[in-house]
Protein backbone atom coordinates (compact mmCIF):
# COMPACT_ATOMS: atom_id res chain seq x y z
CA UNK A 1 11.09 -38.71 8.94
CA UNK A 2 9.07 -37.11 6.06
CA UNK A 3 7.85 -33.53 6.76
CA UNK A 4 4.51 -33.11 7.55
CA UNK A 5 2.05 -32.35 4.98
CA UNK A 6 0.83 -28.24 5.24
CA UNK A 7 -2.46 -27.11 4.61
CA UNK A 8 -3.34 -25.87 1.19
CA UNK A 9 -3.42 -22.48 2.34
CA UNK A 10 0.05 -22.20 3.20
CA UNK A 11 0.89 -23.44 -0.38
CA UNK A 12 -1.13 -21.14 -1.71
CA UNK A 13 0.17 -18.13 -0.52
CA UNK A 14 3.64 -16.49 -2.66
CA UNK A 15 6.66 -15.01 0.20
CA UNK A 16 6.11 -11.33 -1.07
CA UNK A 17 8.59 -10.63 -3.58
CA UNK A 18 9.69 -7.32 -2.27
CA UNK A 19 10.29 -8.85 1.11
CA UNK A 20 12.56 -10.92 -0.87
CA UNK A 21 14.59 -8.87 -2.00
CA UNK A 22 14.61 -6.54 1.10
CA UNK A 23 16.35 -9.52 3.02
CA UNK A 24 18.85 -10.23 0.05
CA UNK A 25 20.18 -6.41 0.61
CA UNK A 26 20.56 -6.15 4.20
CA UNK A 27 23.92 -8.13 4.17
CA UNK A 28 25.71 -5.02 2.06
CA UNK A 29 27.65 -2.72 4.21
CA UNK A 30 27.28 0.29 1.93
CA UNK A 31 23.83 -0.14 0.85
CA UNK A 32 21.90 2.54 -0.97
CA UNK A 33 18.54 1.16 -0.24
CA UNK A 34 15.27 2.33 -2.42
CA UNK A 35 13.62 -0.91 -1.98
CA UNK A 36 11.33 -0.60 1.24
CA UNK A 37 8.45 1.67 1.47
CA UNK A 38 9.04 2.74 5.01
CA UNK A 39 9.80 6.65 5.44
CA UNK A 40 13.23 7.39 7.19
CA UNK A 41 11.91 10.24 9.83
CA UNK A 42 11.79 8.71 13.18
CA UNK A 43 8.36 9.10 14.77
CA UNK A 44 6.92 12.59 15.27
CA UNK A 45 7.99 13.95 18.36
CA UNK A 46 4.41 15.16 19.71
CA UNK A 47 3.69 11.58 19.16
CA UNK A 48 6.19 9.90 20.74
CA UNK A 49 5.60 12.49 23.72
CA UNK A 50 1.85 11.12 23.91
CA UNK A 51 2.98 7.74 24.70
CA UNK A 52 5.76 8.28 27.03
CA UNK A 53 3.32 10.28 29.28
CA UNK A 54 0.77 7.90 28.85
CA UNK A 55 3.04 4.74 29.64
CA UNK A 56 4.17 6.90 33.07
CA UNK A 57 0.23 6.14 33.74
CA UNK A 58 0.34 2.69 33.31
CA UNK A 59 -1.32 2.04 29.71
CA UNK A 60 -0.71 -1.31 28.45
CA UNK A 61 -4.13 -3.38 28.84
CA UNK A 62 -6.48 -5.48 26.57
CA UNK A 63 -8.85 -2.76 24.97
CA UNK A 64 -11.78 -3.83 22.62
CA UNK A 65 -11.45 -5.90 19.86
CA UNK A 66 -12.61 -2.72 17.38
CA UNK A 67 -10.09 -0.19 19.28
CA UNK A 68 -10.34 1.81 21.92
CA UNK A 69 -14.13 4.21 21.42
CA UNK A 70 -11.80 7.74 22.05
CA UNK A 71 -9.87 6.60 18.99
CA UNK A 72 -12.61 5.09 17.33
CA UNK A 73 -14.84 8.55 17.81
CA UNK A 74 -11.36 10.51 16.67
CA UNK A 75 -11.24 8.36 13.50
CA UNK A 76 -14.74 8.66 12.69
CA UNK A 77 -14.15 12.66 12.74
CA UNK A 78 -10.89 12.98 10.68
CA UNK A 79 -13.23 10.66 7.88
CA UNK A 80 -15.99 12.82 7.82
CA UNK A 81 -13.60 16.02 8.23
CA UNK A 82 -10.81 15.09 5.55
CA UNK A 83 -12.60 12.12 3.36
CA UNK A 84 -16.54 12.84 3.38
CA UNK A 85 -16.97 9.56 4.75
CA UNK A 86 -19.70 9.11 6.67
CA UNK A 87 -19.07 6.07 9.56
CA UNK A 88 -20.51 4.69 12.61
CA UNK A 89 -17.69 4.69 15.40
CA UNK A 90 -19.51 1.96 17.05
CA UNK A 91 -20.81 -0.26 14.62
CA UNK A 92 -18.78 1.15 11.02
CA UNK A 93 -15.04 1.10 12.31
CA UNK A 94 -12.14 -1.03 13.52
CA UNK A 95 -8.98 -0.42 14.34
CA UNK A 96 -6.40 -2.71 12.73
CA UNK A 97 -2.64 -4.46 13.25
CA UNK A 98 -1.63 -1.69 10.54
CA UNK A 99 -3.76 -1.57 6.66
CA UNK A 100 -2.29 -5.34 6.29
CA UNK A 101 -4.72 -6.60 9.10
CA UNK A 102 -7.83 -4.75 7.89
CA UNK A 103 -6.91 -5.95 3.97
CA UNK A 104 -6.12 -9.69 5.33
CA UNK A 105 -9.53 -9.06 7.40
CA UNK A 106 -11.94 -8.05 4.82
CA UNK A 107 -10.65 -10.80 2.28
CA UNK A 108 -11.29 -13.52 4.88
CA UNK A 109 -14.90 -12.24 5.71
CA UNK A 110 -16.03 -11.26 1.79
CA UNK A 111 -14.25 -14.07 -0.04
CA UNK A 112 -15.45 -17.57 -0.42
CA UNK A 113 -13.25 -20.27 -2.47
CA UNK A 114 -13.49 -20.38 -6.05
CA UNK A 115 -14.59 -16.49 -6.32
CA UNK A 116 -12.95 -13.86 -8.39
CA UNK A 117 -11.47 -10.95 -7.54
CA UNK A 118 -10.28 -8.15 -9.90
CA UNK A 119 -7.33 -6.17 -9.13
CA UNK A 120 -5.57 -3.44 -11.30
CA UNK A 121 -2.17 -4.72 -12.34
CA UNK A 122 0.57 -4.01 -11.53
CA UNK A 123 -0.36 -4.78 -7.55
CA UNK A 124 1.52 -4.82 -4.42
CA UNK A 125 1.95 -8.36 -4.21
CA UNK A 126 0.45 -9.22 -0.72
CA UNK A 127 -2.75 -9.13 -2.16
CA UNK A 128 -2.25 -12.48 -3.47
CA UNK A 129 -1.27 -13.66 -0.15
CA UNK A 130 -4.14 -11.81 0.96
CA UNK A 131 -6.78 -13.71 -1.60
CA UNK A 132 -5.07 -16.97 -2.10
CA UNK A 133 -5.43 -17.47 1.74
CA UNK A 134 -8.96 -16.67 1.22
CA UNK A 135 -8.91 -19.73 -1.64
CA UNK A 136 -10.02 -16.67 -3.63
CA UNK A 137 -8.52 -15.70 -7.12
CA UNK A 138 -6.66 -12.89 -8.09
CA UNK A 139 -7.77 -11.48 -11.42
CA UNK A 140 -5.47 -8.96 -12.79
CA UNK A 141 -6.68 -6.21 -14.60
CA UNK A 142 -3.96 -4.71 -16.58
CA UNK A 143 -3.06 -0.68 -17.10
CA UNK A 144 0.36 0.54 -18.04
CA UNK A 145 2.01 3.67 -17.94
CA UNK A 146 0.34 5.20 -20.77
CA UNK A 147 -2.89 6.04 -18.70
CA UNK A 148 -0.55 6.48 -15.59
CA UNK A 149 -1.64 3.17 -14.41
CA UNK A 150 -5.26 3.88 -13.62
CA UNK A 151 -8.07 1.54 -14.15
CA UNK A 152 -11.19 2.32 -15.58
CA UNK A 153 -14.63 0.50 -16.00
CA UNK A 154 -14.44 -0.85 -18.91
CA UNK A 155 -10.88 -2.40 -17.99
CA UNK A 156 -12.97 -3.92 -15.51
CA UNK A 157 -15.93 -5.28 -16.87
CA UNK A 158 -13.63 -6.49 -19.72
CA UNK A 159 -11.75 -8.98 -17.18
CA UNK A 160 -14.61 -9.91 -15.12
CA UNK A 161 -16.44 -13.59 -15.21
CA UNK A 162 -19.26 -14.77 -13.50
CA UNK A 163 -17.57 -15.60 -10.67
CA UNK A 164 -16.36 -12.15 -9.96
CA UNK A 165 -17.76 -10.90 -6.63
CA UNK A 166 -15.63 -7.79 -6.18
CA UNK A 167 -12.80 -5.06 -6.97
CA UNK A 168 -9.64 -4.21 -4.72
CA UNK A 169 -8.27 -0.86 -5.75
CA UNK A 170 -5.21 0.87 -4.37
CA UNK A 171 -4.97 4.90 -4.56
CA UNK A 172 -2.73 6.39 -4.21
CA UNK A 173 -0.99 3.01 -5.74
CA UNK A 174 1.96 1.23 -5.04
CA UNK A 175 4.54 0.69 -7.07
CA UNK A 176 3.03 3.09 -9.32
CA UNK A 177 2.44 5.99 -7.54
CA UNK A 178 -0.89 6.00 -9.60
CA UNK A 179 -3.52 8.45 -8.10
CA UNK A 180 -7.15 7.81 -9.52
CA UNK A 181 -9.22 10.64 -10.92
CA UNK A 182 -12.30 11.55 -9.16
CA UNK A 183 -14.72 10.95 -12.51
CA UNK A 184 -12.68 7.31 -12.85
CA UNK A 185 -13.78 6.27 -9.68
CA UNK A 186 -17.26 7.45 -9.41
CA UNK A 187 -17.93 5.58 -13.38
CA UNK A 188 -16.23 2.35 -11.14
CA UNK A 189 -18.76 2.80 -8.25
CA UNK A 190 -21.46 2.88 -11.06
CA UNK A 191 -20.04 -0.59 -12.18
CA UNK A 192 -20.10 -2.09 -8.59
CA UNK A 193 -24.09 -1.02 -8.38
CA UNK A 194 -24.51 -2.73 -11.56
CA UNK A 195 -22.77 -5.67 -11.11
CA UNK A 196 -23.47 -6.10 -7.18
CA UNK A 197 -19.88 -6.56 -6.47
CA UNK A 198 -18.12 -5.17 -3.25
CA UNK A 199 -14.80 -3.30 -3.58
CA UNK A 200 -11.78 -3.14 -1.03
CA UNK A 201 -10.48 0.22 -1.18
CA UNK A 202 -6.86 0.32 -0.03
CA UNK A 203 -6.14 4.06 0.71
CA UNK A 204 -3.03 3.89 2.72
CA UNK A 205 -1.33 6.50 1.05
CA UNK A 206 -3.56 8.93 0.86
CA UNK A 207 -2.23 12.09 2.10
CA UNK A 208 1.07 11.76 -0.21
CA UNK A 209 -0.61 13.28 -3.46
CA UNK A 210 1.76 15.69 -5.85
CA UNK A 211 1.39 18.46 -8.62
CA UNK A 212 -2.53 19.34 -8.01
CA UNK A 213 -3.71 15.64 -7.80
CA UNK A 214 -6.17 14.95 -5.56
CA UNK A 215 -7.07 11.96 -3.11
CA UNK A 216 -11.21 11.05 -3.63
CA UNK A 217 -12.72 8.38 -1.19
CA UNK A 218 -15.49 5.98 -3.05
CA UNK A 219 -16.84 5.49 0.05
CA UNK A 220 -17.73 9.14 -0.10
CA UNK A 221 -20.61 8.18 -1.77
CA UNK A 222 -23.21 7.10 1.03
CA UNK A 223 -24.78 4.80 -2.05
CA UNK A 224 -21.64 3.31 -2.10
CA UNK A 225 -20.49 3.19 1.88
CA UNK A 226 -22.71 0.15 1.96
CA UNK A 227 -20.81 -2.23 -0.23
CA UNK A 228 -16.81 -0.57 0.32
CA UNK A 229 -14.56 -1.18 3.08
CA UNK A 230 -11.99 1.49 2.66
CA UNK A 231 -8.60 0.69 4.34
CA UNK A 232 -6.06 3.39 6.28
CA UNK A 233 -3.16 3.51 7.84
CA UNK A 234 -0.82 5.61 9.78
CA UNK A 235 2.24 4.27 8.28
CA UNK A 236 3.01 6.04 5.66
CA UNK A 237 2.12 9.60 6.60
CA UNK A 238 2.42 10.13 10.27
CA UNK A 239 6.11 7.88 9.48
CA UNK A 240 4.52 5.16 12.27
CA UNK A 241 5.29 2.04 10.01
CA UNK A 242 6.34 0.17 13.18
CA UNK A 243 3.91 1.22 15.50
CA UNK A 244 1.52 -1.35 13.28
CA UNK A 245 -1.69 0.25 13.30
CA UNK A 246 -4.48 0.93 11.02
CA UNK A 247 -8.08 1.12 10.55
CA UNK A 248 -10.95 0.06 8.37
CA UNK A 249 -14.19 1.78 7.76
CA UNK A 250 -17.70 -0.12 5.89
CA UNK A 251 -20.59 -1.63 6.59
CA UNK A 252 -21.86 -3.02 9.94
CA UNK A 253 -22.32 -6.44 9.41
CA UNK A 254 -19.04 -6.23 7.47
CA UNK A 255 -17.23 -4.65 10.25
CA UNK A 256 -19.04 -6.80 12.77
CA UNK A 257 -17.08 -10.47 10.94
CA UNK A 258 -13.79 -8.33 10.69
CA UNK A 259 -14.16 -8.08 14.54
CA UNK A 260 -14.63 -11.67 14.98
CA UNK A 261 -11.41 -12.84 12.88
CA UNK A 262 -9.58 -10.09 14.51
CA UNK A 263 -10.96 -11.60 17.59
CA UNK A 264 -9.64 -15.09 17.06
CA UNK A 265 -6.06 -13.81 15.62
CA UNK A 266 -4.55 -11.24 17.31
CA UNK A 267 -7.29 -10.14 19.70
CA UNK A 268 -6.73 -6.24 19.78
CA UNK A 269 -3.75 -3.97 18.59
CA UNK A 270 -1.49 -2.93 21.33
CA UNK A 271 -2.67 -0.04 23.51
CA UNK A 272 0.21 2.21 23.14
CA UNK A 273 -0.05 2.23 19.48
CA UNK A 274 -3.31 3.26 19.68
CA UNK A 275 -2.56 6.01 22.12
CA UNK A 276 0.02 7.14 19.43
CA UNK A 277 -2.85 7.07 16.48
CA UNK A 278 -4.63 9.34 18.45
CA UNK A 279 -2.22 11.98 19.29
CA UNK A 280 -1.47 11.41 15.18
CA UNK A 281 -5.03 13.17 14.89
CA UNK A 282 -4.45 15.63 17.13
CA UNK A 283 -1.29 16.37 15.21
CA UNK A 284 -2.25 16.27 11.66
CA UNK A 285 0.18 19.09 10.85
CA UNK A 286 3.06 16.47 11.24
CA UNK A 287 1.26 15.37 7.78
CA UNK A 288 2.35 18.31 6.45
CA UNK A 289 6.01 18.42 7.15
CA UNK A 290 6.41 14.78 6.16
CA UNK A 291 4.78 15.54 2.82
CA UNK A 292 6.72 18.54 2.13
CA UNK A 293 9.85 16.52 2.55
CA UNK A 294 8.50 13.65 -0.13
CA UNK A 295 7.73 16.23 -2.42
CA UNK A 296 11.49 17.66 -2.71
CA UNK A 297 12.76 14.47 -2.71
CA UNK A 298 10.41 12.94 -5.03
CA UNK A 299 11.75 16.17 -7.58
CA UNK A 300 15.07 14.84 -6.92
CA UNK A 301 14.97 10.91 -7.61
CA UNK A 302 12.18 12.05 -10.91
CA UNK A 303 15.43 14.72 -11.92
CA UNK A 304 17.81 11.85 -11.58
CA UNK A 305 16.03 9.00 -13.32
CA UNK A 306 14.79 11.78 -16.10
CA UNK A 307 18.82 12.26 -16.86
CA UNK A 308 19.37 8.99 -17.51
CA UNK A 309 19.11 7.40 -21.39
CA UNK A 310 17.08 4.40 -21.35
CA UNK A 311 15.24 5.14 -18.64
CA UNK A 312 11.08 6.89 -18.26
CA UNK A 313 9.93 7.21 -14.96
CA UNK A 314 6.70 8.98 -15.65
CA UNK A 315 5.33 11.20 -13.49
CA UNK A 316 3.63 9.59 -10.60
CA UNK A 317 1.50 12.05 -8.42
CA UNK A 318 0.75 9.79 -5.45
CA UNK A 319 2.74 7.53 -2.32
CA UNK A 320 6.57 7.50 -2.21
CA UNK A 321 7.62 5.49 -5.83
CA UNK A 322 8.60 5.41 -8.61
CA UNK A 323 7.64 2.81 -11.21
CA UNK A 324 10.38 3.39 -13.88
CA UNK A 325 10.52 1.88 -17.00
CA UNK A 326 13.54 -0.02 -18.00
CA UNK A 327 12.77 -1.96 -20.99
CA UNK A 328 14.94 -0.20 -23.57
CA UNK A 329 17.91 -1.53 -21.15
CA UNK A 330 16.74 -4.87 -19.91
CA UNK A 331 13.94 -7.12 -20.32
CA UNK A 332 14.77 -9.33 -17.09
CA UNK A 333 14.07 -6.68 -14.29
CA UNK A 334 15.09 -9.40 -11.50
CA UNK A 335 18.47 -10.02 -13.02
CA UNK A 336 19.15 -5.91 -13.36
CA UNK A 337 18.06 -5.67 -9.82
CA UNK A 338 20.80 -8.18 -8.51
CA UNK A 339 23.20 -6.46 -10.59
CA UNK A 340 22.47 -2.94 -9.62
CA UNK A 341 22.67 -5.02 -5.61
CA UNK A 342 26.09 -6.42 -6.49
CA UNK A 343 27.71 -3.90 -8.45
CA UNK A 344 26.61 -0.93 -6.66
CA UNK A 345 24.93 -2.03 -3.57
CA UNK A 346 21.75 -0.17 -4.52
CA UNK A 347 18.58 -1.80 -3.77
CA UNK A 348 15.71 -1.54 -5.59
CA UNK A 349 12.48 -3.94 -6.62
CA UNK A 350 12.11 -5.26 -9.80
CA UNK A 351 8.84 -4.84 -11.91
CA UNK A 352 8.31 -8.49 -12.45
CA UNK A 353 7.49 -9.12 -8.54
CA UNK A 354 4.31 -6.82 -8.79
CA UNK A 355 2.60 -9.17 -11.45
CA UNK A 356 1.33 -8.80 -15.38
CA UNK A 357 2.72 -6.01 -16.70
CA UNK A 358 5.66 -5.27 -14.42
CA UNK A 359 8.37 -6.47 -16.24
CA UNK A 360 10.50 -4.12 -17.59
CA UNK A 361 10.17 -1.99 -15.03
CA UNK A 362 11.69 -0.99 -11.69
CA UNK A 363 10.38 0.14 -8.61
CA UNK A 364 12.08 3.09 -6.44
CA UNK A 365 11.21 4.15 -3.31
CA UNK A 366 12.00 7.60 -2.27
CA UNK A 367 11.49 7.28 1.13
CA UNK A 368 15.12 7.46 1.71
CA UNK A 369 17.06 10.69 2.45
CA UNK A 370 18.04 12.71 -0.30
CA UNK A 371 21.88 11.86 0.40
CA UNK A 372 20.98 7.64 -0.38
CA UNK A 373 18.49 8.80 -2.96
CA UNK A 374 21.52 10.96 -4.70
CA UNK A 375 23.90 7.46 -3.78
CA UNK A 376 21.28 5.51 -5.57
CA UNK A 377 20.95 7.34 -8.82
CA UNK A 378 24.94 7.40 -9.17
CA UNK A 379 24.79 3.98 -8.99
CA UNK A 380 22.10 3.46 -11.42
CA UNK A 381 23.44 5.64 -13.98
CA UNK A 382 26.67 3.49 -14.06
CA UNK A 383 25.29 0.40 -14.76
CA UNK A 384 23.18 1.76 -17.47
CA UNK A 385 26.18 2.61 -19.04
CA UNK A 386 27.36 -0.30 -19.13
CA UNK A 387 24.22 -2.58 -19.82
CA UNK A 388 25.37 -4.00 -22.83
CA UNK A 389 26.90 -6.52 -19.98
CA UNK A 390 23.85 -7.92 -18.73
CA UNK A 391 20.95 -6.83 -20.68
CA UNK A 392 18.26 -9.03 -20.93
C-alpha cells in the first residue's frame, strides 16, 4: 500500500537542524555536549518548593486559556517593572506552552500565504517551521559578524518586497549572542510605522546580557505596543526549560486570535508550571545567580576559543553562545561538526543549519558546566590541529 499523501504543511516545514544533531550525539558515552541551549542548573529550589506545596493542595486543573489572572497580573508587573512595557493582563497577555507556542501562535494569527516575512540571518531555525506552517515566507536579511550580527533599517528595507507584512527579531539572538542597541531598534520601529508592518519580537533571552550591554524592549514604545507582540520565556533564565512555559504580550485583538489557536491546540499550559512561573517572579534574584554563573563561564569558553589559531569567536554580549567563526579551517561546518562528534565526542552545531550566512561558522553553547566546557575546548583544539585531514 502507497503511503498516504500529507498535507502541504507538513512538507513545508524543515526537522530543525539543531535537533538533528542533538539526537546524532546522544548515543556517545563520553560526550562533551555544547550543542543544546538548555542551562545545566536543576530548577531553583524556591521554585521547586512552590510547587510541591502547591501539589500537597491539589493543583492540577484546566485554568483559562490566557493563564491563570494571579500570573497574568504578576507578568503584567515584572513588564512594566523590568521592560517599560505597558500591557493589559486581561485583554494584552497570554501565557504560552514555553516562547515556541507564543512564536508558533502569533505566526498563525498575523501570517496569510504568500506573505513575506523578514528575519535577520543567521536565525534559529524554527522560525521557518514557524512561517512555512503559516504558508508564509521567510526572508532572510543578512548581518555578519562585522556589525556583531545586528540588523539595521536599511538592511531591512533593502530586502523587503511588496509582499512584506512584517519583521521577526531575536535579542538577545541565538546563535549569535547578538544584543541590539537601543538607537538600532528604535530607527527599526520608525521603519515598521512607515511601512505598516508588524514585528514579532522574540526576547527569550533577555536577562543574559554581558560587558555593559543592555536589553531594550520595542514594545516599550506605547506607539509601537500596538503593532509588536513581544515573546518571553522562563527557560533560559529561571533554568525552567522543561517546565514549558512562556508568555506573550501585544495587542488585544492580537492576543484575543492567539487565545483561540491556543484554544484549539493545546487548550491551556499545565497548572503546575504556571504555579512555578509565578514563584519565578517572586524570586527574580535566582536571575541573578544563574547569570553570574554564564558570565564566568562564558569568559572561559571566549578564553578557550580565543587560544585557538584559526578560530574568532567575537565577542557576543547576549544568551548562552557562541557563534565562532571557522572558515580559515573549514568551509563545510556540517562535516567539521561530525568530525569534532566522532573524533572527540564533542557536540556542537554547525553554522550552516542557522541559514544564509552561517556557514563557516560554529555554534557553542555554554550552558554546560565549566568542567564539559573545559572537555570541549580540548577537544576542539585537537582537531584544529590536525584539519589539514578534513578541511573543507
Amino acid at each position: 500500500m502507497d503511503d498516504l499523501p500529507l498535507a502541504a504543511r507538513a512538507e513545508r516545514m524543515p526537522q530543525s537542524g539543531i535537533r538533528e544533531i542533538f539526537d546524532k550525539a546522544q548515543s556517545y558515552d563520553e560526550l562533551h555536549d555544547l550543542s543544546i541551549g538548555e542551562p545545566d542548573f536543576p530548577t531553583p529550589e524556591p521554585i521547586a518548593d512552590a510547587v510541591a506545596g502547591a501539589l500537597g493542595d491539589g493543583i492540577g486543573s484546566y485554568t483559562q486559556t490566557v493563564g491563570r489572572g494571579d500570573l497574568r497580573r504578576a507578568l503584567s508587573e515584572k513588564l512594566d517593572a523590568h521592560n517599560g512595557v505597558d500591557a493589559e493582563p486581561e485583554s494584552e497577555l497570554i501565557v504560552t506552552p514555553g516562547a515556541m507556542g507564543a512564536l508558533f501562535a502569533a505566526t498563525q494569527v498575523l501570517c496569510d500565504p504568500g506573505d513575506e516575512v523578514l528575519v535577520p540571518a543567521p536565525y534559529w531555525p524554527n522560525y521557518a517551521g514557524h512561517l512555512a506552517a503559516a504558508g508564509a515566507e521567510l526572508v532572510p536579511v543578512p548581518t555578519d559578524i562585522s556589525t556583531g550580527f545586528t540588523p539595521r533599517a536599511a538592511d531591512l528595507e533593502a530586502a523587503a518586497s511588496e509582499d512584506t507584512v512584517g519583521v521577526l527579531l531575536n535579542t538577545p539572538g541565538n546563535p549569535t549572542g547578538a544584543v541590539v542597541p537601543s538607537d538600532q531598534l528604535e530607527a527599526i520601529g520608525d521603519t515598521l510605522r512607515e511601512r505598516d508592518w508588524w514585528a514579532v519580537l522574540d526576547e527569550t533571552y533577555e536577562d543574559l546580557v554581558y560587558d555593559g550591554a543592555t536589553h531594550h524592549s520595542l514594545a516599550s514604545d506605547p506607539s509601537l505596543f500596538e503593532r509588536t507582540v513581544t515573546v518571553q520565556s522562563f527557560s533560559k533564565s529561571y533554568a525552567m526549560t522543561g517546565w514549558r512555559i512562556g508568555y506573550a504580550t501585544g495587542p488585544a485583538n492580537v492576543v484575543s486570535a492567539m487565545r483561540v489557536l491556543q484554544e484549539h491546540t493545546v487548550s491551556s499550559v499545565a497548572e503546575p508550571a504556571q504555579v512555578a512561573a509565578k514563584a519565578a517572579l517572586e524570586n527574580r534574584s535566582v536571575v541573578t545567580d544563574i547569570h553570574e554563573a554564564f558570565a564566568e563561564r562564558r569568559e572561559l569558553i571566549l578564553d578557550r576559543l580565543n587560544d585557538i589559531p584559526g578560530i574568532d569567536p567575537g565577542s557576543p554580549q547576549g544568551a548562552f553562545y557562541v557563534f565562532a567563526d571557522v572558515s580559515e579551517i573549514t568551509t563545510d561546518s556540517r562535516a567539521f561538526t561530525e568530525t569534532l562528534l566522532e573524533a572527540e565526542q564533542v557536540g556542537t552545531v554547525p553554522g550552516s543549519v542557522f541559514g544564509p550566512g552561517g556557514e563557516g561558522y560554529l555554534r557553542f553553547s555554554y550552558a554546560a558546566d565549566a568542567g564539559t566546557i573545559s572537555a570541549a575546548m580540548d577537544g576542539l583544539e585537537r582537531v584544529a590541529e590536525s584539519h589539514a585531514d578534513y578541511s573543507g
